[in-house]
Structure formats: structure tokens, C-alpha cells
PDB file of N, CA and C in Angstrom:
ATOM      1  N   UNK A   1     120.647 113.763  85.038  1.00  0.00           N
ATOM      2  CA  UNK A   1     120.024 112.792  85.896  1.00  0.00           C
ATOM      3  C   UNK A   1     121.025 112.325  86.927  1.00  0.00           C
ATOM      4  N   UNK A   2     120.367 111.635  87.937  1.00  0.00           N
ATOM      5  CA  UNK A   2     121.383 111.225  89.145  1.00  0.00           C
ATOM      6  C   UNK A   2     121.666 109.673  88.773  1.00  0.00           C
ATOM      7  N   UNK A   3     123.016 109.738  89.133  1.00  0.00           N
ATOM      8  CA  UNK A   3     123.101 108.007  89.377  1.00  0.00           C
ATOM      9  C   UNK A   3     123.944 107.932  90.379  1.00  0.00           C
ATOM     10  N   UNK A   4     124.651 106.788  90.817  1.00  0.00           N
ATOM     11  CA  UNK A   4     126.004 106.284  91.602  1.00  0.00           C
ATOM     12  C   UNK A   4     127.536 107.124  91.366  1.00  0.00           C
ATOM     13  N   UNK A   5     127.313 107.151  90.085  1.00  0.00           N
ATOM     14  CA  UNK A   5     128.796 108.242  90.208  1.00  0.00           C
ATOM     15  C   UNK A   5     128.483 109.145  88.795  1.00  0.00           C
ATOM     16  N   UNK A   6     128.945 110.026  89.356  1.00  0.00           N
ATOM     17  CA  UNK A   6     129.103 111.207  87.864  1.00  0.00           C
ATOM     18  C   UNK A   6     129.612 111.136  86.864  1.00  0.00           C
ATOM     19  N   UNK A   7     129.575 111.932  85.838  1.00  0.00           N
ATOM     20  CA  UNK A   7     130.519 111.574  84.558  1.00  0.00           C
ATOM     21  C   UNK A   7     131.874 112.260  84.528  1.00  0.00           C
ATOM     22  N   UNK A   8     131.941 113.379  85.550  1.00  0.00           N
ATOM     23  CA  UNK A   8     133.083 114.254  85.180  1.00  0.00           C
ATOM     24  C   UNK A   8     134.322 113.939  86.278  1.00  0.00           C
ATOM     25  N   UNK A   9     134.313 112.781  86.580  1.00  0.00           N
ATOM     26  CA  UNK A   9     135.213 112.555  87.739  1.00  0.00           C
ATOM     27  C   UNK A   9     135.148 112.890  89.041  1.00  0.00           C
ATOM     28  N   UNK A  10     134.271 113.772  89.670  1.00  0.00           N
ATOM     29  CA  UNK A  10     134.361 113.900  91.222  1.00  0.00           C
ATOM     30  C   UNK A  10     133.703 112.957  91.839  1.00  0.00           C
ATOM     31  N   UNK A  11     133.513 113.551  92.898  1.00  0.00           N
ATOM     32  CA  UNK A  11     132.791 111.954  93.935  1.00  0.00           C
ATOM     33  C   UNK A  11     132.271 111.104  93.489  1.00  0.00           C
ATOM     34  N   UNK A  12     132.436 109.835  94.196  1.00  0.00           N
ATOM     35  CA  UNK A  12     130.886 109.331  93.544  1.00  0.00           C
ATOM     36  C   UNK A  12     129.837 109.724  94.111  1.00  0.00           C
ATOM     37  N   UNK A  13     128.528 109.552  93.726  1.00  0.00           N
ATOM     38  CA  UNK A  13     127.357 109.725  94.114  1.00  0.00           C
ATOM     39  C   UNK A  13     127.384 109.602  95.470  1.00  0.00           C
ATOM     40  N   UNK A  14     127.147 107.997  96.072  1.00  0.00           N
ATOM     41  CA  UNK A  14     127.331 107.634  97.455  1.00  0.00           C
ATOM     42  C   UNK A  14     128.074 108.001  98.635  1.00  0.00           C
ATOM     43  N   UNK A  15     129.639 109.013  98.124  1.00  0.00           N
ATOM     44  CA  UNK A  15     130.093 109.607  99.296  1.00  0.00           C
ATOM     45  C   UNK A  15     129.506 111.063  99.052  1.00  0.00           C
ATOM     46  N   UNK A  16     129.012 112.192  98.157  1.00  0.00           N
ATOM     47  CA  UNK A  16     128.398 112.899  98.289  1.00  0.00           C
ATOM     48  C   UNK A  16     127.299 112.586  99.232  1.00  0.00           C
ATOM     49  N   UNK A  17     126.080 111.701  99.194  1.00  0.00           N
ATOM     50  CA  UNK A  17     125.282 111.363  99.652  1.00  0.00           C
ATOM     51  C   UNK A  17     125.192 110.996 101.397  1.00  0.00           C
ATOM     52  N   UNK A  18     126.325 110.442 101.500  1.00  0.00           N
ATOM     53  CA  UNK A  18     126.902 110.240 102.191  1.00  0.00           C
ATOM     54  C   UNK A  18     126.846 111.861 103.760  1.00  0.00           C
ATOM     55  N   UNK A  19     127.144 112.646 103.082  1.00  0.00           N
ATOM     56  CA  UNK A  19     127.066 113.694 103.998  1.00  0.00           C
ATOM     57  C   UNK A  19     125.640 114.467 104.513  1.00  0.00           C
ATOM     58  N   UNK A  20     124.789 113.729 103.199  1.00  0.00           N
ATOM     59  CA  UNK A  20     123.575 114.943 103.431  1.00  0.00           C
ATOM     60  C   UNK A  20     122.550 113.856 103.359  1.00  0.00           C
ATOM     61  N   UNK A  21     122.979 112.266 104.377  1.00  0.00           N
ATOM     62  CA  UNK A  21     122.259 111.288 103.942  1.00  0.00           C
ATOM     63  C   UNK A  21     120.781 111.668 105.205  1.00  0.00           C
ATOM     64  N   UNK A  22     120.949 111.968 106.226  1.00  0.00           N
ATOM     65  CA  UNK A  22     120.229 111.694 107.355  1.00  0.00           C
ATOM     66  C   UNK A  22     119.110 113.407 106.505  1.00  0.00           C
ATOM     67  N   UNK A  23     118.978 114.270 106.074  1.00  0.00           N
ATOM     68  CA  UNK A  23     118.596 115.375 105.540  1.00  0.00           C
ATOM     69  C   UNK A  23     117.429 114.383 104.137  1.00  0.00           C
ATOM     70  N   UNK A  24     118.513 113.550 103.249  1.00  0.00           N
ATOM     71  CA  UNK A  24     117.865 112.929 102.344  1.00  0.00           C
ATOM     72  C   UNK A  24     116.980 112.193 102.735  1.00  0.00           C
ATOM     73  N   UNK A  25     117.327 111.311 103.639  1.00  0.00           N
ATOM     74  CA  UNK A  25     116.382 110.046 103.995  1.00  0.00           C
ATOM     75  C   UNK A  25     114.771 110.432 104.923  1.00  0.00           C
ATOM     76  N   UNK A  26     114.936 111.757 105.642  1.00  0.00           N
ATOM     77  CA  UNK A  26     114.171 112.350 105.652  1.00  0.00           C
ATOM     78  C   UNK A  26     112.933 113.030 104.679  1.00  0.00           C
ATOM     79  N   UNK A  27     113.683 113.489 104.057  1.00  0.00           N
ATOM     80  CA  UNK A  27     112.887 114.031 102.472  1.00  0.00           C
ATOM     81  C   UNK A  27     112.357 113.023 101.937  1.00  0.00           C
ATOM     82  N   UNK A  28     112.489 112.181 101.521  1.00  0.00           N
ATOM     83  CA  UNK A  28     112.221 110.350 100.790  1.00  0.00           C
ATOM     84  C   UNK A  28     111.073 110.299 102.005  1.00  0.00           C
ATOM     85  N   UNK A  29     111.369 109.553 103.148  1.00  0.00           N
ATOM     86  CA  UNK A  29     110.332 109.234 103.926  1.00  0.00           C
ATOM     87  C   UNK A  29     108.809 110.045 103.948  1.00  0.00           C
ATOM     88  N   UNK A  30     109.475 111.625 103.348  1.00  0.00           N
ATOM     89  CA  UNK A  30     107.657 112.423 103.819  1.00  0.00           C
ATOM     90  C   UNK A  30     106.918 112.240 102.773  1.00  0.00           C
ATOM     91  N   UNK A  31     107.956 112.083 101.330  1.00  0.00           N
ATOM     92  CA  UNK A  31     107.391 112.007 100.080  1.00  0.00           C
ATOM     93  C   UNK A  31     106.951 110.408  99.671  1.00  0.00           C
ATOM     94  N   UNK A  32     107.476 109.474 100.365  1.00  0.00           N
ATOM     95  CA  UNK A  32     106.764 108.378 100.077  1.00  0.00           C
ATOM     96  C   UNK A  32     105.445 108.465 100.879  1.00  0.00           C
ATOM     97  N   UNK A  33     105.736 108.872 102.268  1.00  0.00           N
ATOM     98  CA  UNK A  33     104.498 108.827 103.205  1.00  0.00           C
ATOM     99  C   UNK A  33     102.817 109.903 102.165  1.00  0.00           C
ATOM    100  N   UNK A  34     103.702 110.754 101.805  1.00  0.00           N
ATOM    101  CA  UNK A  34     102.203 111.607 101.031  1.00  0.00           C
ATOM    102  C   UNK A  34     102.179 110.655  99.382  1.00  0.00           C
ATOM    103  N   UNK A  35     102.826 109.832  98.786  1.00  0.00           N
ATOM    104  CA  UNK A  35     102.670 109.257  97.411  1.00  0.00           C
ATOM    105  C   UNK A  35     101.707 107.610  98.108  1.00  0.00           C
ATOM    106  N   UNK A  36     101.943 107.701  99.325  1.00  0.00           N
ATOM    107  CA  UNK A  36     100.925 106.576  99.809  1.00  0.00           C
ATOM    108  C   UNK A  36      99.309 106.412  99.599  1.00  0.00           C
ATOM    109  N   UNK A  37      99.165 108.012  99.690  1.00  0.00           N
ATOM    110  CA  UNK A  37      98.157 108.193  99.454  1.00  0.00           C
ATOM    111  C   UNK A  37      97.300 108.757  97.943  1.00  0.00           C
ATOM    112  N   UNK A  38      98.206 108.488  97.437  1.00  0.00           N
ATOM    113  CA  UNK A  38      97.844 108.598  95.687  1.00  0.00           C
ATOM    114  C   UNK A  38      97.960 107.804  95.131  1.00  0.00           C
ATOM    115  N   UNK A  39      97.307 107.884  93.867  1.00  0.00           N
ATOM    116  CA  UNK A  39      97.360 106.640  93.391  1.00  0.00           C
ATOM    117  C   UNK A  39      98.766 106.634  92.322  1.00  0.00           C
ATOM    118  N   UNK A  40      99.588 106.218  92.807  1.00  0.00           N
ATOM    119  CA  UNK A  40     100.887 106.458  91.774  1.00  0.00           C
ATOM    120  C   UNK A  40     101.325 106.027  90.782  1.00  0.00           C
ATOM    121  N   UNK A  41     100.215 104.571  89.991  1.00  0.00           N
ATOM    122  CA  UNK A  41     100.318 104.193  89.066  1.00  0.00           C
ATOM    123  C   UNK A  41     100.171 104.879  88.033  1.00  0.00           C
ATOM    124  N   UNK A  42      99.257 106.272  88.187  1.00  0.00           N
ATOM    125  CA  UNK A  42      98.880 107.076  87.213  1.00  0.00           C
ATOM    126  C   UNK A  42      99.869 108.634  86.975  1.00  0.00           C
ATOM    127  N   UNK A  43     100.596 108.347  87.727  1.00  0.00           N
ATOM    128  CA  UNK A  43     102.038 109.529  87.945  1.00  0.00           C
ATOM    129  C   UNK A  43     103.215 109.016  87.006  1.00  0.00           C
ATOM    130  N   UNK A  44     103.229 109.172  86.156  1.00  0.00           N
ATOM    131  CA  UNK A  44     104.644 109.141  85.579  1.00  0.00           C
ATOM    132  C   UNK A  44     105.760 110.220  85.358  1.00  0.00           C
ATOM    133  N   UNK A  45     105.411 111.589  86.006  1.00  0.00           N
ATOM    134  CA  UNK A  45     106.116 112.562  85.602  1.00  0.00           C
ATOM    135  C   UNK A  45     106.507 113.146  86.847  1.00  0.00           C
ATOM    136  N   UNK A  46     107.498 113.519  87.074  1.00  0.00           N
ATOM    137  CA  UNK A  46     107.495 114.678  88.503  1.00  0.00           C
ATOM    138  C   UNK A  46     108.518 115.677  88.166  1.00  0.00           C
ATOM    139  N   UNK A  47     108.446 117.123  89.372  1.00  0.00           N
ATOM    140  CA  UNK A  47     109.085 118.001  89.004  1.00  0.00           C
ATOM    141  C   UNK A  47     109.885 117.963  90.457  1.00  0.00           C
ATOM    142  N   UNK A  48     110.979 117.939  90.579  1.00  0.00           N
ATOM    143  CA  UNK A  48     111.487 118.122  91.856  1.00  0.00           C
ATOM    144  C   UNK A  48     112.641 119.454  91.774  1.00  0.00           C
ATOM    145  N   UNK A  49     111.660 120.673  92.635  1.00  0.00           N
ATOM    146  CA  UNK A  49     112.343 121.370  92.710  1.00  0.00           C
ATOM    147  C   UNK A  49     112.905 122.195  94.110  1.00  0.00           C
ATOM    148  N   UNK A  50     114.402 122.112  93.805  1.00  0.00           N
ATOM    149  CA  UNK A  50     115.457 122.092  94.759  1.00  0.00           C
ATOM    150  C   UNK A  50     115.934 120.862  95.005  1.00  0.00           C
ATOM    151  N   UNK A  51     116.883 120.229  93.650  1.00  0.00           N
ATOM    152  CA  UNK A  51     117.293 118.987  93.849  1.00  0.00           C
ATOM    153  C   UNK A  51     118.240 118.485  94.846  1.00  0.00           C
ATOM    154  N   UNK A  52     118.661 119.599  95.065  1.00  0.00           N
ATOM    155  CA  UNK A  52     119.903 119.216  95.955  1.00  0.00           C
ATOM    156  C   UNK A  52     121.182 118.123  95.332  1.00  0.00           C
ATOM    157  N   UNK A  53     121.163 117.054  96.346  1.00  0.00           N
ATOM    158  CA  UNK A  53     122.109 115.780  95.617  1.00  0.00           C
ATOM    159  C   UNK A  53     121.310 114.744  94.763  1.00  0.00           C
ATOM    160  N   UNK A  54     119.775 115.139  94.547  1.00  0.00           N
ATOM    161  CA  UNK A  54     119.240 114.146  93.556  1.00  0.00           C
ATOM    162  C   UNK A  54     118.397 112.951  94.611  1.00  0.00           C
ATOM    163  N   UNK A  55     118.850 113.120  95.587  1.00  0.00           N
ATOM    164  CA  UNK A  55     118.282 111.802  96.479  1.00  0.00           C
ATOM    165  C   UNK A  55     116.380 111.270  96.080  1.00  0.00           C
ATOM    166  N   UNK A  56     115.729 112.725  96.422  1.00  0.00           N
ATOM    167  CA  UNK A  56     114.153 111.948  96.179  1.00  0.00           C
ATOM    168  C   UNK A  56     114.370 111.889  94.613  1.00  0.00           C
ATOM    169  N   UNK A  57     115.083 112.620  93.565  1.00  0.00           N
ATOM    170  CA  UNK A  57     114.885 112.335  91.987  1.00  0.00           C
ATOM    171  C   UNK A  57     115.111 110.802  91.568  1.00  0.00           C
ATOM    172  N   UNK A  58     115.894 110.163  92.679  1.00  0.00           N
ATOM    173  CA  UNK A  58     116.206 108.800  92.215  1.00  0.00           C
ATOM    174  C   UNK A  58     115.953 107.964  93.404  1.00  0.00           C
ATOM    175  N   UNK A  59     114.614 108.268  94.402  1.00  0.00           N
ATOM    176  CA  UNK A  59     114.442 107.335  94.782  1.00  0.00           C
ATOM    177  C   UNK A  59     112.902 107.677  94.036  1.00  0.00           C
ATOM    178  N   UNK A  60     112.519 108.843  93.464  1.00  0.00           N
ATOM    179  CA  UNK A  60     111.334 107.940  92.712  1.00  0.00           C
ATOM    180  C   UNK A  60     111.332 107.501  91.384  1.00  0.00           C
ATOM    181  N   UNK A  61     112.705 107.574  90.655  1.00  0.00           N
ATOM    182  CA  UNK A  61     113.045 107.230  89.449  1.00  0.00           C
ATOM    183  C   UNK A  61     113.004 105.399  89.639  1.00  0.00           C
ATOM    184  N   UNK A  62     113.770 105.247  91.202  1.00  0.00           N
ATOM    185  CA  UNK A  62     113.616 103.987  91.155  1.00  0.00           C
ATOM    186  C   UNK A  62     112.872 103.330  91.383  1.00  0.00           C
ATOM    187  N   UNK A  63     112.022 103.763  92.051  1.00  0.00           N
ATOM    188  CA  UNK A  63     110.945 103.520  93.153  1.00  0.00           C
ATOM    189  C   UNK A  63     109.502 103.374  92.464  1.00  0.00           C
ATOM    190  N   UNK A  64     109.155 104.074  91.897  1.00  0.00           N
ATOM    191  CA  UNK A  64     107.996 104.550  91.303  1.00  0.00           C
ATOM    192  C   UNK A  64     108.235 104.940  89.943  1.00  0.00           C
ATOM    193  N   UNK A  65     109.596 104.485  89.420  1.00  0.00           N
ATOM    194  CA  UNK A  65     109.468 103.980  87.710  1.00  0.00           C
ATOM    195  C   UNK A  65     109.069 105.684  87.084  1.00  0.00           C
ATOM    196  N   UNK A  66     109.562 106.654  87.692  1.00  0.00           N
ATOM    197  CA  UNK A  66     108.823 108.280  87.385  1.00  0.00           C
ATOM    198  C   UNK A  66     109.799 108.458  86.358  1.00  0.00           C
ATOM    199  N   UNK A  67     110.310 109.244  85.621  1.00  0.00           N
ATOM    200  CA  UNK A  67     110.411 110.121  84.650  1.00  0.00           C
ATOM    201  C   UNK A  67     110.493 111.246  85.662  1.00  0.00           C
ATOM    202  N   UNK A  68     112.217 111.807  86.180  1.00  0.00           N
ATOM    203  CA  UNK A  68     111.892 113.208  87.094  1.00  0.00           C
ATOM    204  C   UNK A  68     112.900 113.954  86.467  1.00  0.00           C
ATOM    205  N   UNK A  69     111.979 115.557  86.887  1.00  0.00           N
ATOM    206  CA  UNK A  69     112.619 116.751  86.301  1.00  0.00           C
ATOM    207  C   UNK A  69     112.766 117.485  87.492  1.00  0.00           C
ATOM    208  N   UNK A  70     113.826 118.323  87.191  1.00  0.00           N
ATOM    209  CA  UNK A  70     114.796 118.954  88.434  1.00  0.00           C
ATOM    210  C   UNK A  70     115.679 120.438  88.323  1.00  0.00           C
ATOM    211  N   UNK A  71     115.328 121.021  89.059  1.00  0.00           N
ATOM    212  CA  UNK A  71     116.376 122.132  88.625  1.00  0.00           C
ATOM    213  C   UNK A  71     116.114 122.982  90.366  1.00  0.00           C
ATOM    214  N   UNK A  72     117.503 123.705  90.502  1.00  0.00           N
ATOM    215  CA  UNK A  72     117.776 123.918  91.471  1.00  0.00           C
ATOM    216  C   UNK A  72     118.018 125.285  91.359  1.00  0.00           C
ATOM    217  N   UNK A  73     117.905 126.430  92.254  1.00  0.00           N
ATOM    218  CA  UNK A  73     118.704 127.758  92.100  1.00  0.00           C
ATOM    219  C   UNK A  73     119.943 127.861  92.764  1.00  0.00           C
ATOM    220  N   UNK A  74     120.319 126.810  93.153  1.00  0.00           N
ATOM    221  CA  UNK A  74     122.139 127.456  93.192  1.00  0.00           C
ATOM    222  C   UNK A  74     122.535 126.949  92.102  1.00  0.00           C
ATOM    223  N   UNK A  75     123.755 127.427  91.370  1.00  0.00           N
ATOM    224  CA  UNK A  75     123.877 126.992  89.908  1.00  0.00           C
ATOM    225  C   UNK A  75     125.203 125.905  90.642  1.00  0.00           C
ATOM    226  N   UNK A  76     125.355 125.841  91.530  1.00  0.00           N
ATOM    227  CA  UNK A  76     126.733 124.575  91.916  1.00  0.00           C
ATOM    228  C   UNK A  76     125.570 123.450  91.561  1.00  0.00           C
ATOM    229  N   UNK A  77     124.643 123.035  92.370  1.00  0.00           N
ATOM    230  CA  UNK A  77     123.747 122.265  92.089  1.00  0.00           C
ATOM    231  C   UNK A  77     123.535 121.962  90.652  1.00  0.00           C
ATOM    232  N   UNK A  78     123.299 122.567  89.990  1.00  0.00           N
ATOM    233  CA  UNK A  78     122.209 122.097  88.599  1.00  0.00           C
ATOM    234  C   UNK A  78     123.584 121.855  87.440  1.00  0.00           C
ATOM    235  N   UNK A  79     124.880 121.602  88.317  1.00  0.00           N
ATOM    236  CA  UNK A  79     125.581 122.086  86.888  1.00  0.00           C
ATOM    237  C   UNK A  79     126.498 120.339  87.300  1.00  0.00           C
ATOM    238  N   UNK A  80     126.029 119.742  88.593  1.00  0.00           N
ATOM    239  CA  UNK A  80     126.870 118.368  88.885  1.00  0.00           C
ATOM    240  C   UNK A  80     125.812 117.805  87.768  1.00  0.00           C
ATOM    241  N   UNK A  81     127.256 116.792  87.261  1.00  0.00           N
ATOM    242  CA  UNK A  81     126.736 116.198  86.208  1.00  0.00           C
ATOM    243  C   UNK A  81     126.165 114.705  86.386  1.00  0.00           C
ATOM    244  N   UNK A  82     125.341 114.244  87.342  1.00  0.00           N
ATOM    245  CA  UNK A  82     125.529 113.415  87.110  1.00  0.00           C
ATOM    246  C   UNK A  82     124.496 112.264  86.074  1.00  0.00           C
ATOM    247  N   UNK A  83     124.400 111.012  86.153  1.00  0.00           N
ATOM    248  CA  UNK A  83     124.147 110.645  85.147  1.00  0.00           C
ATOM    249  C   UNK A  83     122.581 109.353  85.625  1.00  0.00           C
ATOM    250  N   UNK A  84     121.760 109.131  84.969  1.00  0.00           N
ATOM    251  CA  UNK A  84     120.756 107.820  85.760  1.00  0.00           C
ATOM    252  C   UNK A  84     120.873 106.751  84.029  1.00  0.00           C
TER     253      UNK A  84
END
């Protein structure tokens, strides 16, 4: 899971984020704009695939209280550890 900083010592979260923020904040914006139109109280699960740095996994972990699952095909991706 994503959080603020990892468990294994590299970056924290926020300067990773940091680089691929204007890419993230994009992604977040289209996916809130289409969860506008659902009813999202009845969503508790999501699959987000191509996590990248985790950004939409934990803005709807936070956001919308989801339960998210994630997996990526570059294995650099799926193997940062980080933590929610």
C-alpha cells in the first residue's frame, strides 16, 4: 500500500511524488470527475491498474474510504514498498 514514506528507506513518498505530481494530479482529477457520477457509497473495492507512484490508490483510499488493489507491469513499480 502507499503512504508518506516507505518502509525500506528511500524517498519519502512526497519527494517521489513530487516529480510525477502535475501527471498525478491529472489522473485524480479525471477519476474523481467520472466517480462523480456514481454512486460511490456503494464502491468499496477498486483495482488500479498501472499504479505507478500510488497517487489515485491513495487518493481514493483517502478520499472515498476504498479498499485499493494495484499491480503494475514494470516490476521497479510493484516491488516499492510502500506502506498505507
Amino acid at each position: 500500500m502507499c503512504a508518506e514514506e516507505n518502509t525500506d528507506g528511500n524517498q519519502p513518498f512526497r519527494e517521489v511524488v513530487g516529480k510525477y505530481n502535475r501527471k498525478a494530479e491529472g489522473n485524480i482529477a479525471r477519476v474523481d470527475q467520472r466517480l462523480a457520477e456514481l454512486p460511490t457509497e456503494a464502491i468499496t473495492d477498486a483495482l488500479e491498474l498501472g499504479f505507478g507512484i500510488c497517487a489515485v490508490a491513495t487518493f481514493l483510499a483517502r478520499t472515498y474510504n476504498m479498499k485499493v488493489w494495484g499491480t503494475d507491469y514494470d516490476q521497479a513499480q510493484s516491488l516499492l514498498n510502500f506502506r498505507g
